[in-house]
PDB file of N, CA and C in Angstrom:
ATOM      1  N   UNK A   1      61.642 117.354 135.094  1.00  0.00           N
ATOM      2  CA  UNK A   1      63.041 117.098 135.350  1.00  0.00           C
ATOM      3  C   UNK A   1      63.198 115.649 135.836  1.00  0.00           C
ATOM      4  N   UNK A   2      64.158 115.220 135.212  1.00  0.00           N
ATOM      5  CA  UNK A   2      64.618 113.745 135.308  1.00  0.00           C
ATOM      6  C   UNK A   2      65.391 113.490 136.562  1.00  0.00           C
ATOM      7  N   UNK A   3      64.883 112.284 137.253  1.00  0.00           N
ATOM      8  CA  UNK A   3      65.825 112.192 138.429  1.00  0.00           C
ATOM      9  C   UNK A   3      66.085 110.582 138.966  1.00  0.00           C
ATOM     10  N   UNK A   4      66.953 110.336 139.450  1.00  0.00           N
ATOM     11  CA  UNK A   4      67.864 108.678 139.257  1.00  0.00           C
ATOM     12  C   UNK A   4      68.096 108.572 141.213  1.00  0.00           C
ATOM     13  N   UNK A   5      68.016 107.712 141.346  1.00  0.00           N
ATOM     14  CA  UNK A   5      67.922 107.228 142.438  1.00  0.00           C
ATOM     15  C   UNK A   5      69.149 105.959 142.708  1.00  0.00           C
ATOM     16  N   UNK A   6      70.010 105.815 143.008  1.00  0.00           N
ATOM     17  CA  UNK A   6      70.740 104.659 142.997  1.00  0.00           C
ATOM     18  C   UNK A   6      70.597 103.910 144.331  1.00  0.00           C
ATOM     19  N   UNK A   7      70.320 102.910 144.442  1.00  0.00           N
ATOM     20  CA  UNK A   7      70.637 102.142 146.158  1.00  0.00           C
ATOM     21  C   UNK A   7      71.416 101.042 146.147  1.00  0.00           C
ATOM     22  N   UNK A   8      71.962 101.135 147.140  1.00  0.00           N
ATOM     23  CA  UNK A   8      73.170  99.891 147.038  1.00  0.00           C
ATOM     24  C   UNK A   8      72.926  99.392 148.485  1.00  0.00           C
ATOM     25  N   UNK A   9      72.418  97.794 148.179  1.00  0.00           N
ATOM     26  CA  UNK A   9      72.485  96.902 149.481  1.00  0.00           C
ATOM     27  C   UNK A   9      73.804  95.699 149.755  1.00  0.00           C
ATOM     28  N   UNK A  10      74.362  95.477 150.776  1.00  0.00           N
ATOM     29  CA  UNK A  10      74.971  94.276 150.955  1.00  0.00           C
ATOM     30  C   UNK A  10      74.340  93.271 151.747  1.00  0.00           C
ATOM     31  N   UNK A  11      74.565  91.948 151.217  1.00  0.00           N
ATOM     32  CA  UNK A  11      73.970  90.867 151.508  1.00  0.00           C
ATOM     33  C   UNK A  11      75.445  90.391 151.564  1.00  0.00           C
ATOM     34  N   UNK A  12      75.254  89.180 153.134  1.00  0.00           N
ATOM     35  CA  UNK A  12      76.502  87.806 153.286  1.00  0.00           C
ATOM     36  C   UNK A  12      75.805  86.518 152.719  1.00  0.00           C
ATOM     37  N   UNK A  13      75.383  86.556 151.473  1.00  0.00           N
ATOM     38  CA  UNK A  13      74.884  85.530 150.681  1.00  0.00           C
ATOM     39  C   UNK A  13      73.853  85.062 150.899  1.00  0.00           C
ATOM     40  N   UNK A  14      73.314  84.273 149.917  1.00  0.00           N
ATOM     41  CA  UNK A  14      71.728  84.279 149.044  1.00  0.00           C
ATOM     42  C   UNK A  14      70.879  84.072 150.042  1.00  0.00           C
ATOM     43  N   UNK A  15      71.474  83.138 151.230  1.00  0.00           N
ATOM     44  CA  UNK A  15      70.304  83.028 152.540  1.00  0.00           C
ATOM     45  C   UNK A  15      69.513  84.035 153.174  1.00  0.00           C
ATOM     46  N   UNK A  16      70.701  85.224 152.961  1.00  0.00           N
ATOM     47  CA  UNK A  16      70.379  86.522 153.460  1.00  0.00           C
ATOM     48  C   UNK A  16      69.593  87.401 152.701  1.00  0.00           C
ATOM     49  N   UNK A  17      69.739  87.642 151.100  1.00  0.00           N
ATOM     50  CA  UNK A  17      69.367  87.843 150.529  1.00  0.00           C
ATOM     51  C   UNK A  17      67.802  87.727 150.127  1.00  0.00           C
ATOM     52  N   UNK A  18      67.878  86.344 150.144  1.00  0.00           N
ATOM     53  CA  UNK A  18      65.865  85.543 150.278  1.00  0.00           C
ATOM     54  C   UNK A  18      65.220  85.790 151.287  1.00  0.00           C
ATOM     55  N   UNK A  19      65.857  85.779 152.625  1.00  0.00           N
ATOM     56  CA  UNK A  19      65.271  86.381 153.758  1.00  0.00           C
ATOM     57  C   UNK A  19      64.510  87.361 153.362  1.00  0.00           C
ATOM     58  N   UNK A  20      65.988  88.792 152.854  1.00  0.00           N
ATOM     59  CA  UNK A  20      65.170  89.767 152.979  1.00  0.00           C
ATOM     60  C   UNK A  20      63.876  90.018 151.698  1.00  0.00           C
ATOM     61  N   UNK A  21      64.810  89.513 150.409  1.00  0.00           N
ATOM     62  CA  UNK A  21      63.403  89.358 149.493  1.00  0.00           C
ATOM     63  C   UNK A  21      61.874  89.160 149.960  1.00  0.00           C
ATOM     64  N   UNK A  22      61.979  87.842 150.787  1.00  0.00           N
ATOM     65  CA  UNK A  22      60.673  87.660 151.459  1.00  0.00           C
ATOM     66  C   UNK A  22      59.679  88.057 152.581  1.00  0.00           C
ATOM     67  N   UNK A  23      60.490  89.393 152.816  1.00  0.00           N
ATOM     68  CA  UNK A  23      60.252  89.819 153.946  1.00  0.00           C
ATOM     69  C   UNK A  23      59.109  90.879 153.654  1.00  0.00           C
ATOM     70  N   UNK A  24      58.447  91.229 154.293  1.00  0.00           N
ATOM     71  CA  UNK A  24      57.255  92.609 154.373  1.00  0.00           C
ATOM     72  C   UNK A  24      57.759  93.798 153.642  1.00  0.00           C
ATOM     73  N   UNK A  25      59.256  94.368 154.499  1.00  0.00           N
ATOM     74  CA  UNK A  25      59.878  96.051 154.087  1.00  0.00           C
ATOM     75  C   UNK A  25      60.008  95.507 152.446  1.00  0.00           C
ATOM     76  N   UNK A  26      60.728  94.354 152.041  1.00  0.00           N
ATOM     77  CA  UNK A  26      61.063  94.201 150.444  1.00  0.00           C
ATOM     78  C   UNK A  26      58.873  94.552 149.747  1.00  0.00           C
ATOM     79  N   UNK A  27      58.526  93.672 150.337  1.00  0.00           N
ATOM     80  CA  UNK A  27      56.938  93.474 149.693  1.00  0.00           C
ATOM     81  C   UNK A  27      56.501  94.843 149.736  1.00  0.00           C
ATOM     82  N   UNK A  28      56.949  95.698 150.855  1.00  0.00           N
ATOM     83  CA  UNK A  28      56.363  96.983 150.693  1.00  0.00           C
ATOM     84  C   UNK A  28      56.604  98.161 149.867  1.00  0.00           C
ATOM     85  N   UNK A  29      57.825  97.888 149.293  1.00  0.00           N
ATOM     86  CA  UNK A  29      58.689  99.146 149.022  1.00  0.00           C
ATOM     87  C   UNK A  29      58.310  99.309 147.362  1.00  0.00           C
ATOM     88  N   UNK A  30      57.470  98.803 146.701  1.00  0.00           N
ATOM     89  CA  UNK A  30      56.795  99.229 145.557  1.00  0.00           C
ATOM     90  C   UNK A  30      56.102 100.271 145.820  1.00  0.00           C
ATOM     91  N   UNK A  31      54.817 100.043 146.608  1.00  0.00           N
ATOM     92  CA  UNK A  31      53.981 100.422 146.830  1.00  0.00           C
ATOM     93  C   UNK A  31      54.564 101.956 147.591  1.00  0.00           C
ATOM     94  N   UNK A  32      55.724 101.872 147.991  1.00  0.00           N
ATOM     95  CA  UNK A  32      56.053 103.043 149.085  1.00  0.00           C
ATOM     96  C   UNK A  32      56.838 104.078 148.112  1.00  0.00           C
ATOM     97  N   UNK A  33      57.829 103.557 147.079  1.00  0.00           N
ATOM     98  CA  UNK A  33      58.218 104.087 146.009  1.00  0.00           C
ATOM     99  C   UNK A  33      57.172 104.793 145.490  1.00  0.00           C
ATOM    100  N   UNK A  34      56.381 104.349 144.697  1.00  0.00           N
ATOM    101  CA  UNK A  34      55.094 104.265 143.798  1.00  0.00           C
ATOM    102  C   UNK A  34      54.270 105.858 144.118  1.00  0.00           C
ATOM    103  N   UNK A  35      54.392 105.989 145.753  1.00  0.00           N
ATOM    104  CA  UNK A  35      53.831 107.122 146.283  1.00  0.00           C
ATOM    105  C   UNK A  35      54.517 108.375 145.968  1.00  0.00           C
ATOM    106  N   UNK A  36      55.923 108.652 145.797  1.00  0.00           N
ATOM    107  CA  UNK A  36      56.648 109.390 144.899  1.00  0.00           C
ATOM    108  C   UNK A  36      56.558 109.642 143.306  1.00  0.00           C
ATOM    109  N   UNK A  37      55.941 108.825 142.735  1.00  0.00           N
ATOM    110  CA  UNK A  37      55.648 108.955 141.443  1.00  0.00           C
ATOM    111  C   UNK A  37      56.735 107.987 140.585  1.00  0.00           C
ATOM    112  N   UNK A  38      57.259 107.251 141.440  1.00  0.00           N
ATOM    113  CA  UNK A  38      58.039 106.745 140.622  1.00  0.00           C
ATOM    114  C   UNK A  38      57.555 105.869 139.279  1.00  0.00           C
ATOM    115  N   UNK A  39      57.919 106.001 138.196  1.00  0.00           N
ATOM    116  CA  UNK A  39      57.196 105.377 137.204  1.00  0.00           C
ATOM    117  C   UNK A  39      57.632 104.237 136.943  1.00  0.00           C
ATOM    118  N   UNK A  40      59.026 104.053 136.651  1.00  0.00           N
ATOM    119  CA  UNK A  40      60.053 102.560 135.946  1.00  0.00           C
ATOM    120  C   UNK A  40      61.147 102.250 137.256  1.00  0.00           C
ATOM    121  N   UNK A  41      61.707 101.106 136.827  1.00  0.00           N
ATOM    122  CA  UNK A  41      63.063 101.115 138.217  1.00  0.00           C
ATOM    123  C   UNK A  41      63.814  99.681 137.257  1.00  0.00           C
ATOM    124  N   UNK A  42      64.785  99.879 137.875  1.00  0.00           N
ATOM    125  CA  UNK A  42      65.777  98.867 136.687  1.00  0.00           C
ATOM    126  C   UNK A  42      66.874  98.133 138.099  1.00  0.00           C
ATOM    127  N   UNK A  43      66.146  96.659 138.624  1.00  0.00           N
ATOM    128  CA  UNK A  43      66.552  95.790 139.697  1.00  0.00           C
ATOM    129  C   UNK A  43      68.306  95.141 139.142  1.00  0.00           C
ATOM    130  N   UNK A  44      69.029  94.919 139.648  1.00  0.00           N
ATOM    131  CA  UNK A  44      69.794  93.934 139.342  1.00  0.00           C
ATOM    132  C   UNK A  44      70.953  93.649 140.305  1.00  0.00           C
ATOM    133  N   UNK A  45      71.049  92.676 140.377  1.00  0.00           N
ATOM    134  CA  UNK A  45      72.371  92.335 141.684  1.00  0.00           C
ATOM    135  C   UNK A  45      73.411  91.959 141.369  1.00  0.00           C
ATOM    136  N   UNK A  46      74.468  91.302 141.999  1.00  0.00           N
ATOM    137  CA  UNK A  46      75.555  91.633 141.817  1.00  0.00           C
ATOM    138  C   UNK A  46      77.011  89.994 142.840  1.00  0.00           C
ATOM    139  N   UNK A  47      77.358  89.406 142.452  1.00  0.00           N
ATOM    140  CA  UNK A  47      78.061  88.603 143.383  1.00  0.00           C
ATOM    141  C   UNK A  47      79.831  89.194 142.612  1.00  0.00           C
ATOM    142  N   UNK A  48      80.453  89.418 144.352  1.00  0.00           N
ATOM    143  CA  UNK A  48      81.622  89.997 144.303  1.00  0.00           C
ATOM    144  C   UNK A  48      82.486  88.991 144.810  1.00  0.00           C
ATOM    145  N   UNK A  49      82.955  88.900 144.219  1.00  0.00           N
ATOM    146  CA  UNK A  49      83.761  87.266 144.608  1.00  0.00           C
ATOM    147  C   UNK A  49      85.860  87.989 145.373  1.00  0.00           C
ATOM    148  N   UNK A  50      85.923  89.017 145.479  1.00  0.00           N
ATOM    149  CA  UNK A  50      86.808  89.975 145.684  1.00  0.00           C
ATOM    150  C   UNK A  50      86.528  91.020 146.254  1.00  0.00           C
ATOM    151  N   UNK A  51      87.186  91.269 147.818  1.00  0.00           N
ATOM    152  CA  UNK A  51      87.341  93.125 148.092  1.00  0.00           C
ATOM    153  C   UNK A  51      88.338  93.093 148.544  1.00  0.00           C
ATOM    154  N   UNK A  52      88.489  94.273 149.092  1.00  0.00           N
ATOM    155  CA  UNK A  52      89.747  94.869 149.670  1.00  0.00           C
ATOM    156  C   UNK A  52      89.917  96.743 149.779  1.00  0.00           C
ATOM    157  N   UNK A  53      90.805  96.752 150.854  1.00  0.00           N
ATOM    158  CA  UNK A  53      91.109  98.281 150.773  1.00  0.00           C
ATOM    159  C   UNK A  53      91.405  99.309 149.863  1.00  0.00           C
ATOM    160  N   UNK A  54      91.154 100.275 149.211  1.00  0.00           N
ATOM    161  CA  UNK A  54      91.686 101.091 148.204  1.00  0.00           C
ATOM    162  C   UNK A  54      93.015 101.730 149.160  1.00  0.00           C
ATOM    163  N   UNK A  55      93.126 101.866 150.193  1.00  0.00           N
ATOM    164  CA  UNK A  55      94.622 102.629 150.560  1.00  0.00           C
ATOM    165  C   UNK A  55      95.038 101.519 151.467  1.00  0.00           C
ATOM    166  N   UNK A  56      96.585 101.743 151.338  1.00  0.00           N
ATOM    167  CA  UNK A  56      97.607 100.355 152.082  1.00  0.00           C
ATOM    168  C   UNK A  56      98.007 101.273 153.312  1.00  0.00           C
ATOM    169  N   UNK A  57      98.481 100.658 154.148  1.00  0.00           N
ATOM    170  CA  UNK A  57      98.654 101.126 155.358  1.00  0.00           C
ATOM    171  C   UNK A  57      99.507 101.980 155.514  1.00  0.00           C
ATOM    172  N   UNK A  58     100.711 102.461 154.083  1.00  0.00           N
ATOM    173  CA  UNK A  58     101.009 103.901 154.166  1.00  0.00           C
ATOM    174  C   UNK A  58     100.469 104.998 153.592  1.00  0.00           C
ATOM    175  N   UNK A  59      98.888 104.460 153.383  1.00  0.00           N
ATOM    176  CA  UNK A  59      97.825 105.763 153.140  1.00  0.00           C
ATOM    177  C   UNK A  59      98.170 105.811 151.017  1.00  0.00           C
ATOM    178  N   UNK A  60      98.538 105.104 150.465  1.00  0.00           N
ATOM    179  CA  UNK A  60      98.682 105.214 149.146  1.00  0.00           C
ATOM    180  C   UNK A  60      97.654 104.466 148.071  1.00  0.00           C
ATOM    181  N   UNK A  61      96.433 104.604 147.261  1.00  0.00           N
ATOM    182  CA  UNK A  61      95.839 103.876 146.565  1.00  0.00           C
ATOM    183  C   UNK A  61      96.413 103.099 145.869  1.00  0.00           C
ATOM    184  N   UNK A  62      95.655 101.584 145.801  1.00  0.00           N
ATOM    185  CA  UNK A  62      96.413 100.282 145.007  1.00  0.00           C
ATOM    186  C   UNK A  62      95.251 100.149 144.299  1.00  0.00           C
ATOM    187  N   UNK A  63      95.373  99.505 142.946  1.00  0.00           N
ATOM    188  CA  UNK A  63      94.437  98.801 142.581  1.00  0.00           C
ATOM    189  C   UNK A  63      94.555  97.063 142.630  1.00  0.00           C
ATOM    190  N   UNK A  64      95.200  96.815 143.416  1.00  0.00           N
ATOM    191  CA  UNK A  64      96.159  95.300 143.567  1.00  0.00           C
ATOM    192  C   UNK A  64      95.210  94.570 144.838  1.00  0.00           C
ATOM    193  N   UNK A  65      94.869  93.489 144.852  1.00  0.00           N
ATOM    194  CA  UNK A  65      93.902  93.044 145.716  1.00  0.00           C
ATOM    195  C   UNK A  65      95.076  92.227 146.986  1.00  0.00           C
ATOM    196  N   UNK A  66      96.418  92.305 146.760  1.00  0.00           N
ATOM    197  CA  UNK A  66      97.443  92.222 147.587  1.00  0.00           C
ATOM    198  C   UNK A  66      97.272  92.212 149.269  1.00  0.00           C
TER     199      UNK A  66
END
């Protein structure tokens, strides 16, 4: 049986980012995966140049970055 794993990190930009790249927990987490059997993994990041709330302050979803 097939099974998917999603993780989602935030980084306050690339300084932060390389930090953690270079850090031990990043260097380790193959090897710690790996112990699960994980076979393949598919990396990729992401720059969000936009957020905002999905509900306005009378509780109603916008898709409007307003």
């Amino acid at each position: 049986m097939a099974t998917r794993i999603h993780v989602f990190e935030e980084w306050h930009g690339e300084a932060a980012l390389a930090a953690h790249l270079a850090g031990p927990q990043y260097r380790g987490m193959l090897g710690h995966i790996g112990a699960f059997g994980v076979r393949a993994s598919s990396s990729r990041k992401f720059a969000v140049s936009r957020e905002g709330p999905v509900y306005n302050s009378q509780g109603v979803a916008s898709a409007g970055f307003d």
